[in-house]
N, C-alpha and C. Protein backbone atom coordinates (compact mmCIF):
# COMPACT_ATOMS: atom_id res chain seq x y z
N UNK A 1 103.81 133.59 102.75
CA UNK A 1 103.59 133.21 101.35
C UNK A 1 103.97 131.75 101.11
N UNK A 2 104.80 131.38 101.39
CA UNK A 2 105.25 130.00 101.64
C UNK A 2 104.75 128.76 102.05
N UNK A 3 103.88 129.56 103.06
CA UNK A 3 102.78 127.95 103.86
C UNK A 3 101.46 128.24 102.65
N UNK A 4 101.01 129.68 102.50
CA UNK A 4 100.20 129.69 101.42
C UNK A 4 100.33 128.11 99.97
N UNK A 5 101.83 128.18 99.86
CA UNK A 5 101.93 127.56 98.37
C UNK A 5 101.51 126.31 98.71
N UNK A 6 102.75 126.28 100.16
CA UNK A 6 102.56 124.69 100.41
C UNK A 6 101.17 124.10 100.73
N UNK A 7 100.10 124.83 101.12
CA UNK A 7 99.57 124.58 100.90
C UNK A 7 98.07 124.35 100.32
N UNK A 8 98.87 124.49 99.35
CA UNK A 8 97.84 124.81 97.77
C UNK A 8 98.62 123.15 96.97
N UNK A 9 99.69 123.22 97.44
CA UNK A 9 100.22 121.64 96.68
C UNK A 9 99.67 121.09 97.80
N UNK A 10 99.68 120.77 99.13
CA UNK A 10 98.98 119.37 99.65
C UNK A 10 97.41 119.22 99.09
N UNK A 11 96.74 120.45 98.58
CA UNK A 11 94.94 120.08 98.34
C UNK A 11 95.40 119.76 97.09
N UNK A 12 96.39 119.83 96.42
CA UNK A 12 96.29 119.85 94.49
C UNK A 12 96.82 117.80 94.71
N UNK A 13 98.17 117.79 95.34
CA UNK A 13 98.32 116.10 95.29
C UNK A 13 98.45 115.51 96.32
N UNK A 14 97.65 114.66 96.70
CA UNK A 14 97.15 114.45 98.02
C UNK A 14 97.79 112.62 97.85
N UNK A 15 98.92 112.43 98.64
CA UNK A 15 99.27 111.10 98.33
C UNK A 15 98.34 109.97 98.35
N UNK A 16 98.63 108.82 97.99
CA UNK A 16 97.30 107.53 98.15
C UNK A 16 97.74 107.03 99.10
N UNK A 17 99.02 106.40 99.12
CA UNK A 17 99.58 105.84 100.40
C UNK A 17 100.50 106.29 101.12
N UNK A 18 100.78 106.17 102.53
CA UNK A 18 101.08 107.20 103.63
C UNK A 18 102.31 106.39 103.80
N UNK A 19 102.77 105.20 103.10
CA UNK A 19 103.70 104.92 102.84
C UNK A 19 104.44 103.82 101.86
N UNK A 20 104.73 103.81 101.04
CA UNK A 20 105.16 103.27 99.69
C UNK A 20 106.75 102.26 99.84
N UNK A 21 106.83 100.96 100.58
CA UNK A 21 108.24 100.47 100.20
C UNK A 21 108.40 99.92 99.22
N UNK A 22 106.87 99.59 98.49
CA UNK A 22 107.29 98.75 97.23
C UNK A 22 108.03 99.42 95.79
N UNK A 23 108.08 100.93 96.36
CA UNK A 23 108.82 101.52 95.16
C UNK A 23 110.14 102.04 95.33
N UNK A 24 111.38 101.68 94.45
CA UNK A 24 112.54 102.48 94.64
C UNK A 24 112.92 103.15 95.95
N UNK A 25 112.37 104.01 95.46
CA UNK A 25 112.49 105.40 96.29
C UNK A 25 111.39 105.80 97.26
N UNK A 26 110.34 105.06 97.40
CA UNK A 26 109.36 105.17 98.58
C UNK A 26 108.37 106.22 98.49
N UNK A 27 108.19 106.70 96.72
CA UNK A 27 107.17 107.25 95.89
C UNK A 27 105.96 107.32 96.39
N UNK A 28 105.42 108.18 97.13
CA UNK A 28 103.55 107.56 98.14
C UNK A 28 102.75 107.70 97.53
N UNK A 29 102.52 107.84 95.28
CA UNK A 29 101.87 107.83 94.79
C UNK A 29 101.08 109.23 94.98
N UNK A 30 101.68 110.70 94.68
CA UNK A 30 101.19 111.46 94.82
C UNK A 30 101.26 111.95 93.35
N UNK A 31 99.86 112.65 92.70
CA UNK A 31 99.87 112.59 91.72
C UNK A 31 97.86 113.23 91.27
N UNK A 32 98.18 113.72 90.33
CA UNK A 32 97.12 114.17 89.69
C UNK A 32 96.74 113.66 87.95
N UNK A 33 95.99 112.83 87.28
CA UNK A 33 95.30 112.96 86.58
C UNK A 33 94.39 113.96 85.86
N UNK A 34 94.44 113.91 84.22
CA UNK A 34 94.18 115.06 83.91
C UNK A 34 93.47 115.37 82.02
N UNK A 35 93.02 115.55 81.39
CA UNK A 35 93.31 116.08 80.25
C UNK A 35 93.83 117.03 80.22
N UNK A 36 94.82 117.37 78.83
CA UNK A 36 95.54 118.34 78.27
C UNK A 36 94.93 119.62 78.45
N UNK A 37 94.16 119.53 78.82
CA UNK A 37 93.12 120.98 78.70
C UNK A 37 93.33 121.81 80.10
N UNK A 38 92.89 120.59 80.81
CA UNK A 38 92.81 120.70 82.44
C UNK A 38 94.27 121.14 82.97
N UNK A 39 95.96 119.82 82.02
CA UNK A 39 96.85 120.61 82.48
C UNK A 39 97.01 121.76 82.30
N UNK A 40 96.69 121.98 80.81
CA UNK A 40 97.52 123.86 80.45
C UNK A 40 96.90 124.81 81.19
N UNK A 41 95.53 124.43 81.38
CA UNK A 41 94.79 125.56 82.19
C UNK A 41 95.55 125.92 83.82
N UNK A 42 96.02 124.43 84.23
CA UNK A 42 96.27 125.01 86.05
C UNK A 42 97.58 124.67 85.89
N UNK A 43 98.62 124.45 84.97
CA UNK A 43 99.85 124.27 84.96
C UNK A 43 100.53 125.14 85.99
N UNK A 44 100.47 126.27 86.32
CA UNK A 44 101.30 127.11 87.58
C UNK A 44 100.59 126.95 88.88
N UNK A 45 99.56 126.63 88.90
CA UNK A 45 99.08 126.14 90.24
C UNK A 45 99.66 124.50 90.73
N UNK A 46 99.40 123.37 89.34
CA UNK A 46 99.51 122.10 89.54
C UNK A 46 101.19 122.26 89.68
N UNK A 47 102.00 122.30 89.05
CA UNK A 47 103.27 122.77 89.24
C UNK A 47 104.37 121.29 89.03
N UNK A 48 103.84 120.72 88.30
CA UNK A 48 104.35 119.18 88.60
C UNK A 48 106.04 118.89 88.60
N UNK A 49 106.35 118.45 89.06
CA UNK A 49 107.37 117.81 89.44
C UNK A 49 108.09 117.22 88.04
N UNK A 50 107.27 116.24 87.86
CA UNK A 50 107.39 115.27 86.86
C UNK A 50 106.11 114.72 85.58
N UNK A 51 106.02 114.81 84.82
CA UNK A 51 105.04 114.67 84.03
C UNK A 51 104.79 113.80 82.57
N UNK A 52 103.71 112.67 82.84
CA UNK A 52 103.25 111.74 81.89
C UNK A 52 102.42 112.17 80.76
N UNK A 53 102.93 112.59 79.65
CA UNK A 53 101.88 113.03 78.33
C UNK A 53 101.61 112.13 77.55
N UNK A 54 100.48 111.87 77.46
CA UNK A 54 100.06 110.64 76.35
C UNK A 54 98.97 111.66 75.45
N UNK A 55 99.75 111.34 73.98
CA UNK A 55 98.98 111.98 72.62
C UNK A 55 99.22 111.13 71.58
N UNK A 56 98.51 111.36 70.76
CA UNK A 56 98.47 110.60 69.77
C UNK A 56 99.28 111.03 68.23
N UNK A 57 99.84 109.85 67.51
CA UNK A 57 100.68 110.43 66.60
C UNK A 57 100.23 111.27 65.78
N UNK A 58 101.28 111.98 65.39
CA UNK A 58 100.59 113.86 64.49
C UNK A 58 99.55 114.75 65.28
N UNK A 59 100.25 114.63 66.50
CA UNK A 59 99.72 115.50 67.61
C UNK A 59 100.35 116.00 67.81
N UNK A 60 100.54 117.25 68.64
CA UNK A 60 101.34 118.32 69.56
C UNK A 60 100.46 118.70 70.53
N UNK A 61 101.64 118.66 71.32
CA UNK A 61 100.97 119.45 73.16
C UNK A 61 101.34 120.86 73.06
N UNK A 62 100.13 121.68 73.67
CA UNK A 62 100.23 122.78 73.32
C UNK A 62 100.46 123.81 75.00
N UNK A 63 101.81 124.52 74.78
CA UNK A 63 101.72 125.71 75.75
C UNK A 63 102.04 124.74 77.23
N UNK A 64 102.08 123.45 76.62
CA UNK A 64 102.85 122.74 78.38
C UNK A 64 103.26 123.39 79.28
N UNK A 65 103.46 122.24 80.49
CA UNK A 65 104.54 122.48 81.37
C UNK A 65 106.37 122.34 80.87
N UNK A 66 107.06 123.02 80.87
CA UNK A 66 108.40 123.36 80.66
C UNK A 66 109.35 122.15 81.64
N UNK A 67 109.15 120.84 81.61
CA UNK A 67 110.16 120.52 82.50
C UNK A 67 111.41 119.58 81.53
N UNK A 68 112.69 119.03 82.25
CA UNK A 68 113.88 118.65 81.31
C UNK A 68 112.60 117.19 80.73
N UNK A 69 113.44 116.71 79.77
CA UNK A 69 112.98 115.45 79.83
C UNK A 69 113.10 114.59 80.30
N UNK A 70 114.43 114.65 81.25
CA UNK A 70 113.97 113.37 81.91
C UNK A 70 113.14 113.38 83.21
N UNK A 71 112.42 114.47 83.08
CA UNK A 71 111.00 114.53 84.28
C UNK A 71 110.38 114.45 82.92
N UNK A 72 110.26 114.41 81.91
CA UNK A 72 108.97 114.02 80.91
C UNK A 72 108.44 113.19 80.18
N UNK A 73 107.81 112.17 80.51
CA UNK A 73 108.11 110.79 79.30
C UNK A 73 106.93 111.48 78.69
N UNK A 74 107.32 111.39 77.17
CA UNK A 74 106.09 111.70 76.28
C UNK A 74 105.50 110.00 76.02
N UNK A 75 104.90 109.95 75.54
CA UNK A 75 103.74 108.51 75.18
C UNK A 75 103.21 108.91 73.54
N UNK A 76 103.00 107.80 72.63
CA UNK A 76 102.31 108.70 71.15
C UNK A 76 101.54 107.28 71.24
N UNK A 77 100.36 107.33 71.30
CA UNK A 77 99.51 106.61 70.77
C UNK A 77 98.10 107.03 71.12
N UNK A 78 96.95 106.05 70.34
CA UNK A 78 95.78 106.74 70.11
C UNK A 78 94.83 106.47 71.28
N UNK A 79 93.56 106.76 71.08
CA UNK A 79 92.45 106.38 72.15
C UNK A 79 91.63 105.47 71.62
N UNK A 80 91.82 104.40 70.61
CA UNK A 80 91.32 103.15 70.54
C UNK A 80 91.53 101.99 71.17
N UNK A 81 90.41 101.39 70.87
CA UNK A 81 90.69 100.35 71.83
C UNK A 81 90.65 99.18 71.21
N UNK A 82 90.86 99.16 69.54
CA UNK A 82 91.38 97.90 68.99
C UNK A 82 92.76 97.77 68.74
N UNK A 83 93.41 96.89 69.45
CA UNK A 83 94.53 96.51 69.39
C UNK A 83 95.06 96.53 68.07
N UNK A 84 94.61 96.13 67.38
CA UNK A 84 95.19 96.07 65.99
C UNK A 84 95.09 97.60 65.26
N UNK A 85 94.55 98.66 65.94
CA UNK A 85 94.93 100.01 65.06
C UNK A 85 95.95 100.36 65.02
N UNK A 86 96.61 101.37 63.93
CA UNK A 86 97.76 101.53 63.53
C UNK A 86 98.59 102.06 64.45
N UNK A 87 97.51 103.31 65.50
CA UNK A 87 98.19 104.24 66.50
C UNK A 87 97.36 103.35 68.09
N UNK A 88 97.47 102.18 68.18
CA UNK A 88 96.83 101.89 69.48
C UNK A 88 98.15 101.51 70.01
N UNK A 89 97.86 101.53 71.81
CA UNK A 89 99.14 101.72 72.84
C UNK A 89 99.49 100.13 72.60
N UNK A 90 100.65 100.11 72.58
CA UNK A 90 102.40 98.76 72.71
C UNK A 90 102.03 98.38 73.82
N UNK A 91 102.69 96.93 74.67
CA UNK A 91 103.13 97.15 75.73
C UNK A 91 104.51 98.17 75.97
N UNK A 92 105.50 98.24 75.14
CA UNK A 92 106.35 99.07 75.18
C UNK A 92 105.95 100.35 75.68
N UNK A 93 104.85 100.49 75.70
CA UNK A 93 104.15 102.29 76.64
C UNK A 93 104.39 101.97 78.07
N UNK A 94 103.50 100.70 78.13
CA UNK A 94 103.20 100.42 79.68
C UNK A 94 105.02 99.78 80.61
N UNK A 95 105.72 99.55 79.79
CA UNK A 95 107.11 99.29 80.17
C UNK A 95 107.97 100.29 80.53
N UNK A 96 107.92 101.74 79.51
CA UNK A 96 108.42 102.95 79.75
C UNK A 96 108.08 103.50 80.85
N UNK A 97 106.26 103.39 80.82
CA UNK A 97 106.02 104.08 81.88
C UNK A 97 105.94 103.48 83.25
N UNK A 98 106.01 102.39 83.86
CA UNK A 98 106.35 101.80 84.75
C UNK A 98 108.55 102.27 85.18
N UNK A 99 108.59 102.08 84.08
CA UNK A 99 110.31 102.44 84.49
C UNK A 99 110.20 103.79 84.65
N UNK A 100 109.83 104.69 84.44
CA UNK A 100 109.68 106.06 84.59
C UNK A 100 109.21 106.39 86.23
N UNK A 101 108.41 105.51 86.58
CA UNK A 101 107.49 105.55 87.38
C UNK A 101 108.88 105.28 88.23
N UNK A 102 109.33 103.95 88.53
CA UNK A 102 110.30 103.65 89.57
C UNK A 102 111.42 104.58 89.71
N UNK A 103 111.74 105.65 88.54
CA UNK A 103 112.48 106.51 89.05
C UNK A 103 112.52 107.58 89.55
N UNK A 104 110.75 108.21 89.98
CA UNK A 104 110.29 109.19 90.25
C UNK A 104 111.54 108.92 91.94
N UNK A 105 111.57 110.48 93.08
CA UNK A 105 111.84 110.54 93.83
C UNK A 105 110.64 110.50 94.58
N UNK A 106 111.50 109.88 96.14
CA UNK A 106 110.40 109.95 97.05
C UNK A 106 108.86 111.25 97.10
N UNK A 107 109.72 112.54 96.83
CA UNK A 107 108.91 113.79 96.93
C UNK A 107 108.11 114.16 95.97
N UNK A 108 108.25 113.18 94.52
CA UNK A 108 107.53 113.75 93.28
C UNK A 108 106.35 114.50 93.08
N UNK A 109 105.73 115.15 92.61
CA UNK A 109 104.69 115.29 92.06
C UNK A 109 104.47 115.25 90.79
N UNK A 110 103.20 114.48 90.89
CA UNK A 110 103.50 113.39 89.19
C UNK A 110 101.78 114.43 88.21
N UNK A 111 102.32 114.73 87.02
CA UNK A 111 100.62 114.84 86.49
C UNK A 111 100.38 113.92 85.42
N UNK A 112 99.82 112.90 85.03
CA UNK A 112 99.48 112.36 84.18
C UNK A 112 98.39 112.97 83.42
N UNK A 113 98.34 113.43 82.00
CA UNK A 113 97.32 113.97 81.55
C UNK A 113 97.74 113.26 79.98
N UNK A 114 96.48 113.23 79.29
CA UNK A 114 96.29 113.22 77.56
C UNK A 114 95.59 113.83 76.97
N UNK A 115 95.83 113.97 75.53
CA UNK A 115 95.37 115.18 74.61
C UNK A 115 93.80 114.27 74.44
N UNK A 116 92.68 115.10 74.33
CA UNK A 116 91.47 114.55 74.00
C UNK A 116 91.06 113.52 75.04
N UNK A 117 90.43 114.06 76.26
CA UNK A 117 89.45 113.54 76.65
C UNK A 117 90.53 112.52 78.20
N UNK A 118 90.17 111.39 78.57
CA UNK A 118 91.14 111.36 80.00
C UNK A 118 90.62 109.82 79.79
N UNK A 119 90.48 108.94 78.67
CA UNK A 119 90.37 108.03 78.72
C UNK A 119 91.95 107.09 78.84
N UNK A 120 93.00 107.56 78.09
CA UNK A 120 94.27 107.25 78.39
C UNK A 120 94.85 107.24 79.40
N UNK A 121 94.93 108.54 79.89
CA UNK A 121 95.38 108.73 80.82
C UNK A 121 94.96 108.16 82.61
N UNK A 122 93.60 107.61 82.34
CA UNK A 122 92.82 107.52 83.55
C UNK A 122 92.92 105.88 83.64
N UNK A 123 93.41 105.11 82.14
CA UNK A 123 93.94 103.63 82.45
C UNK A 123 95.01 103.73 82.97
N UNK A 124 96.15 104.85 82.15
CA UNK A 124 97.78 104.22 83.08
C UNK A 124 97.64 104.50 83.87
N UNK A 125 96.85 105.46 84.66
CA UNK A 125 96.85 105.73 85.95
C UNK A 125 96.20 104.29 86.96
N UNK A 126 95.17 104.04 86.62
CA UNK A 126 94.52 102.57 86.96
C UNK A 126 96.06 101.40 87.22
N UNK A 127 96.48 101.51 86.01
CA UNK A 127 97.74 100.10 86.25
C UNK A 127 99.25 100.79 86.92
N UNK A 128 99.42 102.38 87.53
CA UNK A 128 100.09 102.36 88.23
C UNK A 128 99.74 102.17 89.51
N UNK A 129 98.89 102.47 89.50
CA UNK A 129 98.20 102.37 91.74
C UNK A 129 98.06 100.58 91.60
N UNK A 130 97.67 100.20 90.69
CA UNK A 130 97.53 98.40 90.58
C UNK A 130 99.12 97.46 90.80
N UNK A 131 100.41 98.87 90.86
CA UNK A 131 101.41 98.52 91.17
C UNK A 131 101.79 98.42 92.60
N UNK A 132 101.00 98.38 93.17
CA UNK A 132 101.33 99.07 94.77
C UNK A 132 99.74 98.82 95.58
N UNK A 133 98.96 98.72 94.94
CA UNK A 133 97.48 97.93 95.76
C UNK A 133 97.25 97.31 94.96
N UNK A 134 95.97 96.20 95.67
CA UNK A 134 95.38 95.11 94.39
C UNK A 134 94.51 95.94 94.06
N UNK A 135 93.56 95.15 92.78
CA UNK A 135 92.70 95.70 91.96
C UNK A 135 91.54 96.73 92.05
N UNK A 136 90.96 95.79 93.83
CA UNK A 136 90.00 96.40 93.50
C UNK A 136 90.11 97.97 94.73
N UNK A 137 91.12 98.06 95.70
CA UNK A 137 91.80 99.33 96.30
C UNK A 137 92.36 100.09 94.98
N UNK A 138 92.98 99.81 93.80
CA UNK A 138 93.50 100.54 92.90
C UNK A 138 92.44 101.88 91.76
N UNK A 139 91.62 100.74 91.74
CA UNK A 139 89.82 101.65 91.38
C UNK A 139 89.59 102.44 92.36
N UNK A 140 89.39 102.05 93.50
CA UNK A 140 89.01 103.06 94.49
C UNK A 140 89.72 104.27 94.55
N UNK A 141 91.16 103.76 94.84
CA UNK A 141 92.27 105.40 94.46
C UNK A 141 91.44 105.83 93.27
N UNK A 142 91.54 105.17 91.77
CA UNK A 142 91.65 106.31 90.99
C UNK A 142 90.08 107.01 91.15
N UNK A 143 89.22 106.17 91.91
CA UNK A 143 87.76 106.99 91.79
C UNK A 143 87.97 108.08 92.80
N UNK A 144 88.61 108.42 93.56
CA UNK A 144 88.87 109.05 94.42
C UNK A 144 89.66 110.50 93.83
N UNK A 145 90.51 109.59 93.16
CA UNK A 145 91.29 111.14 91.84
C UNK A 145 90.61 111.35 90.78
N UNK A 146 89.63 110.77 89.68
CA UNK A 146 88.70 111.24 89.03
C UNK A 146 87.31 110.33 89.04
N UNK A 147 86.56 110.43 89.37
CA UNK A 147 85.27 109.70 89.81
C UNK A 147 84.68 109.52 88.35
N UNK A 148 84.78 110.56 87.60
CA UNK A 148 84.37 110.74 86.02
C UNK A 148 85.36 109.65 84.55
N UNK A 149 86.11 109.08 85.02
CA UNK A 149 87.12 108.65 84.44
C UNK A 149 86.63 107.19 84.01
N UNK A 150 86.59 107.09 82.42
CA UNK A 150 86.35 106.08 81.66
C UNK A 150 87.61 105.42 81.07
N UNK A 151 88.65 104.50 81.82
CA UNK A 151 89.59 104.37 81.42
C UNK A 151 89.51 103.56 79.98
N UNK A 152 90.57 103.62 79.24
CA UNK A 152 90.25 103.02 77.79
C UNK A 152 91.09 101.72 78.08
N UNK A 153 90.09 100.79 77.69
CA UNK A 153 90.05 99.40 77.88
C UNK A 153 91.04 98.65 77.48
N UNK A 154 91.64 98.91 76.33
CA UNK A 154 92.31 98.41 75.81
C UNK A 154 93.94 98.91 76.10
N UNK A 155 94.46 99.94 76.69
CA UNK A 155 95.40 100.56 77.47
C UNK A 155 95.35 99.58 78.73
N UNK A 156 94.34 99.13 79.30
CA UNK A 156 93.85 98.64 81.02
C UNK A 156 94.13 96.85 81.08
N UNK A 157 93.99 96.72 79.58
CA UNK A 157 94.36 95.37 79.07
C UNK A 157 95.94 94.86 78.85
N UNK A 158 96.37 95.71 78.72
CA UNK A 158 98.16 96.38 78.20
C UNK A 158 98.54 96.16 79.68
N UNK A 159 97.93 96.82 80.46
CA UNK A 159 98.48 96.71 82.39
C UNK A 159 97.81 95.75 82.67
N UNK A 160 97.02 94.86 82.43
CA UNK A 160 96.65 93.89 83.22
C UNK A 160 97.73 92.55 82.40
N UNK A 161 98.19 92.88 81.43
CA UNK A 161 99.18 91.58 80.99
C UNK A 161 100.37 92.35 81.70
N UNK A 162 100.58 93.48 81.59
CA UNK A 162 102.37 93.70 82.46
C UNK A 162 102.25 93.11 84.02
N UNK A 163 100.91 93.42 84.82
CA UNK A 163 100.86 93.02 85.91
C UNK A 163 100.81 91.86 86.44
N UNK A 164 100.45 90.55 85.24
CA UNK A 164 99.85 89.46 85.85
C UNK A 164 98.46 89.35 85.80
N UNK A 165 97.65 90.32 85.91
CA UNK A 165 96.48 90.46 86.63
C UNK A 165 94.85 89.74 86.13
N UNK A 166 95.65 89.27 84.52
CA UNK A 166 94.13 88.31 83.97
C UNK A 166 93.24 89.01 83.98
N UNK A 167 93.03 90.28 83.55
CA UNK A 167 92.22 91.08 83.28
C UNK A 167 90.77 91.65 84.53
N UNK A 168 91.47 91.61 85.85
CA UNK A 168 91.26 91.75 87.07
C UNK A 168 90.69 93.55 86.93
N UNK A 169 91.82 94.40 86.29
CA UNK A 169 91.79 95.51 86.62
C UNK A 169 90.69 96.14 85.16
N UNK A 170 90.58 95.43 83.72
CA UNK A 170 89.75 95.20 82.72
C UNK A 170 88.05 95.60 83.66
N UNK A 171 88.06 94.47 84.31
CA UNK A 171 87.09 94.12 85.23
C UNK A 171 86.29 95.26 86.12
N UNK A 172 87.71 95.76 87.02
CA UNK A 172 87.24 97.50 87.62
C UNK A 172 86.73 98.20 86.56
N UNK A 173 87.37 98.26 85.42
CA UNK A 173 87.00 99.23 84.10
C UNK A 173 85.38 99.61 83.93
N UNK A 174 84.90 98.69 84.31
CA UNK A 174 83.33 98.81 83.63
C UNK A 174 82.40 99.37 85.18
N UNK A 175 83.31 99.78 86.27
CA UNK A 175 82.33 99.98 87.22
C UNK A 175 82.55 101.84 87.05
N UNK A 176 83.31 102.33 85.72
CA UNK A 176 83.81 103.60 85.86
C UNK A 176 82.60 104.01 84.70
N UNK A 177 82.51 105.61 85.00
CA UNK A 177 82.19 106.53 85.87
C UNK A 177 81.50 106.22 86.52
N UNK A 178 81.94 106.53 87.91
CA UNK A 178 80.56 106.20 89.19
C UNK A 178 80.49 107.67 90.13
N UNK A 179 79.53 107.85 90.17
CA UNK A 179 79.20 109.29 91.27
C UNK A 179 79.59 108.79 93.06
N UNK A 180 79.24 107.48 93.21
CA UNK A 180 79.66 106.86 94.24
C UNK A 180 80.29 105.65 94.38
N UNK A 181 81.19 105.07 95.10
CA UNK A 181 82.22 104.19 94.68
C UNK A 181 81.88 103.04 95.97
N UNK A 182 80.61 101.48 95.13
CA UNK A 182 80.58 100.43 95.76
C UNK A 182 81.84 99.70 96.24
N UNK A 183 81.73 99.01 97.28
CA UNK A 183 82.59 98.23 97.58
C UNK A 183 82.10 97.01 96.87
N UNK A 184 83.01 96.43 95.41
CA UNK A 184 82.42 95.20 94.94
C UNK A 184 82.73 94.10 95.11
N UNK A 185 82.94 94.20 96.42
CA UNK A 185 83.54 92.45 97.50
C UNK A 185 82.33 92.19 97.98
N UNK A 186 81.60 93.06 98.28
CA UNK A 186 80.12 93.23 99.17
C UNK A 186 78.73 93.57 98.34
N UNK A 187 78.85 93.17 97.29
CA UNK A 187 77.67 93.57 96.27
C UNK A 187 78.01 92.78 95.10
N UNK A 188 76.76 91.83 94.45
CA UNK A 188 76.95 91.18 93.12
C UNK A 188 76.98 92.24 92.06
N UNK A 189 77.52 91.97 90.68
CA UNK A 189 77.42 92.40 89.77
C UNK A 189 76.19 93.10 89.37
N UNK A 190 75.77 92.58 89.24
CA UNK A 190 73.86 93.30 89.27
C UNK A 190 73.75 94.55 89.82
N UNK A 191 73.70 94.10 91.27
CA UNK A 191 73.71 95.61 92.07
C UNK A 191 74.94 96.71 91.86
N UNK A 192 76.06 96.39 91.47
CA UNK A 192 76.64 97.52 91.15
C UNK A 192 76.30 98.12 89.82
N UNK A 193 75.85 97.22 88.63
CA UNK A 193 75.20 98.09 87.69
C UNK A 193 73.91 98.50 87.62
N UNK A 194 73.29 98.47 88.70
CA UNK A 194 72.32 99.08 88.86
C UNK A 194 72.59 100.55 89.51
N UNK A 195 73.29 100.27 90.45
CA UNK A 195 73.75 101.69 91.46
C UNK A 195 74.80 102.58 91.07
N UNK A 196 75.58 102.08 90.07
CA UNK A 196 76.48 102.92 88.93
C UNK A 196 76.35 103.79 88.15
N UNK A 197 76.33 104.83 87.72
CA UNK A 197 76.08 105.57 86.10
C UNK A 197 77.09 105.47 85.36
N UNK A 198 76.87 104.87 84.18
CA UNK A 198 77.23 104.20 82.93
C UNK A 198 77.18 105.59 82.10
């Protein structure tokens, strides 16, 4: 029963990197992406370790995962992408959750999910792998963990000022959703929006 579970967690979080020194604790970025829907539904299968909820204010998460809080950073902001809305993400999100991030343990299993849809959740995920690969390996991970994932731009903008990155990872943003994932070192702009679905 045991090798059964274990392995049902190696197909559920399948690390990105096979080895991680740039973090704390040597974190290999194992981790699942998600909407709220997707967690509550496989919550005893996904089984997370540690877990990122991003909702928006005068929201509630419903029927969660049960873990202390300090495996839980909650997040409250909206899925717009004008900076100036009342409920759009701080950098203060992307600060929490980066410090959150460095204190995961080596063994974590991380779920990042948000209420309504996986546009939130599928940017912080974008500007944590952008902590630990460059830009355009960081797209590739997350196309690899959701291929369907329209990260919200303005969240991706929030990590590209914490990172440095001059809107590098902004940039990956627009090659998402893709059914197949160009290498865009090796193809002009053109041809990847041609060979993309938008």
């Amino acid at each position: 029963m045991a090798l059964a579970v274990q392995a049902i967690e190696s197909a559920c979080y399948r690390p990105v990197l096979d080895a991680n020194p740039a973090h704390p604790n040597g974190w290999p970025v194992r981790l699942i992406v998600s909407s709220q829907t997707e967690a509550r539904h496989n919550r005893a299968l996904w089984a997370p370790t540690h877990l990122v909820s991003i909702r928006a204010p005068a929201t509630r998460l419903l029927s969660m995962i049960d873990l202390p809080p300090e495996r839980h950073l909650e997040l409250r902001f909206g899925d717009t992408i004008d900076p100036d809305a009342p409920d759009a993400a701080r950098p203060a999100a992307i600060e929490a959750t980066f410090d959150f991030i460095d204190s995961l343990p080596e063994e974590a299993h991380l779920l990042v999910h948000c209420l309504r849809g996986i546009g939130r959740s599928t940017a912080l995920t974008l500007g944590v792998l952008a902590r630990y690969l460059g830009p355009e390996e960081a797209a590739a991970a997350l196309h690899a963990l959701r291929p369907e994932a329209k990260p919200n731009r303005h969240v991706l903008g929030l990590c590209d000022a914490a990172l440095g990155l001059k809107g590098k990872l902004a940039k990956q943003a627009l090659r998402f959703p893709a059914k197949v994932w160009k290498d865009w070192t090796k193809a002009g702009d053109e041809d990847i929006v041609r060979r993309t679905k938008f």
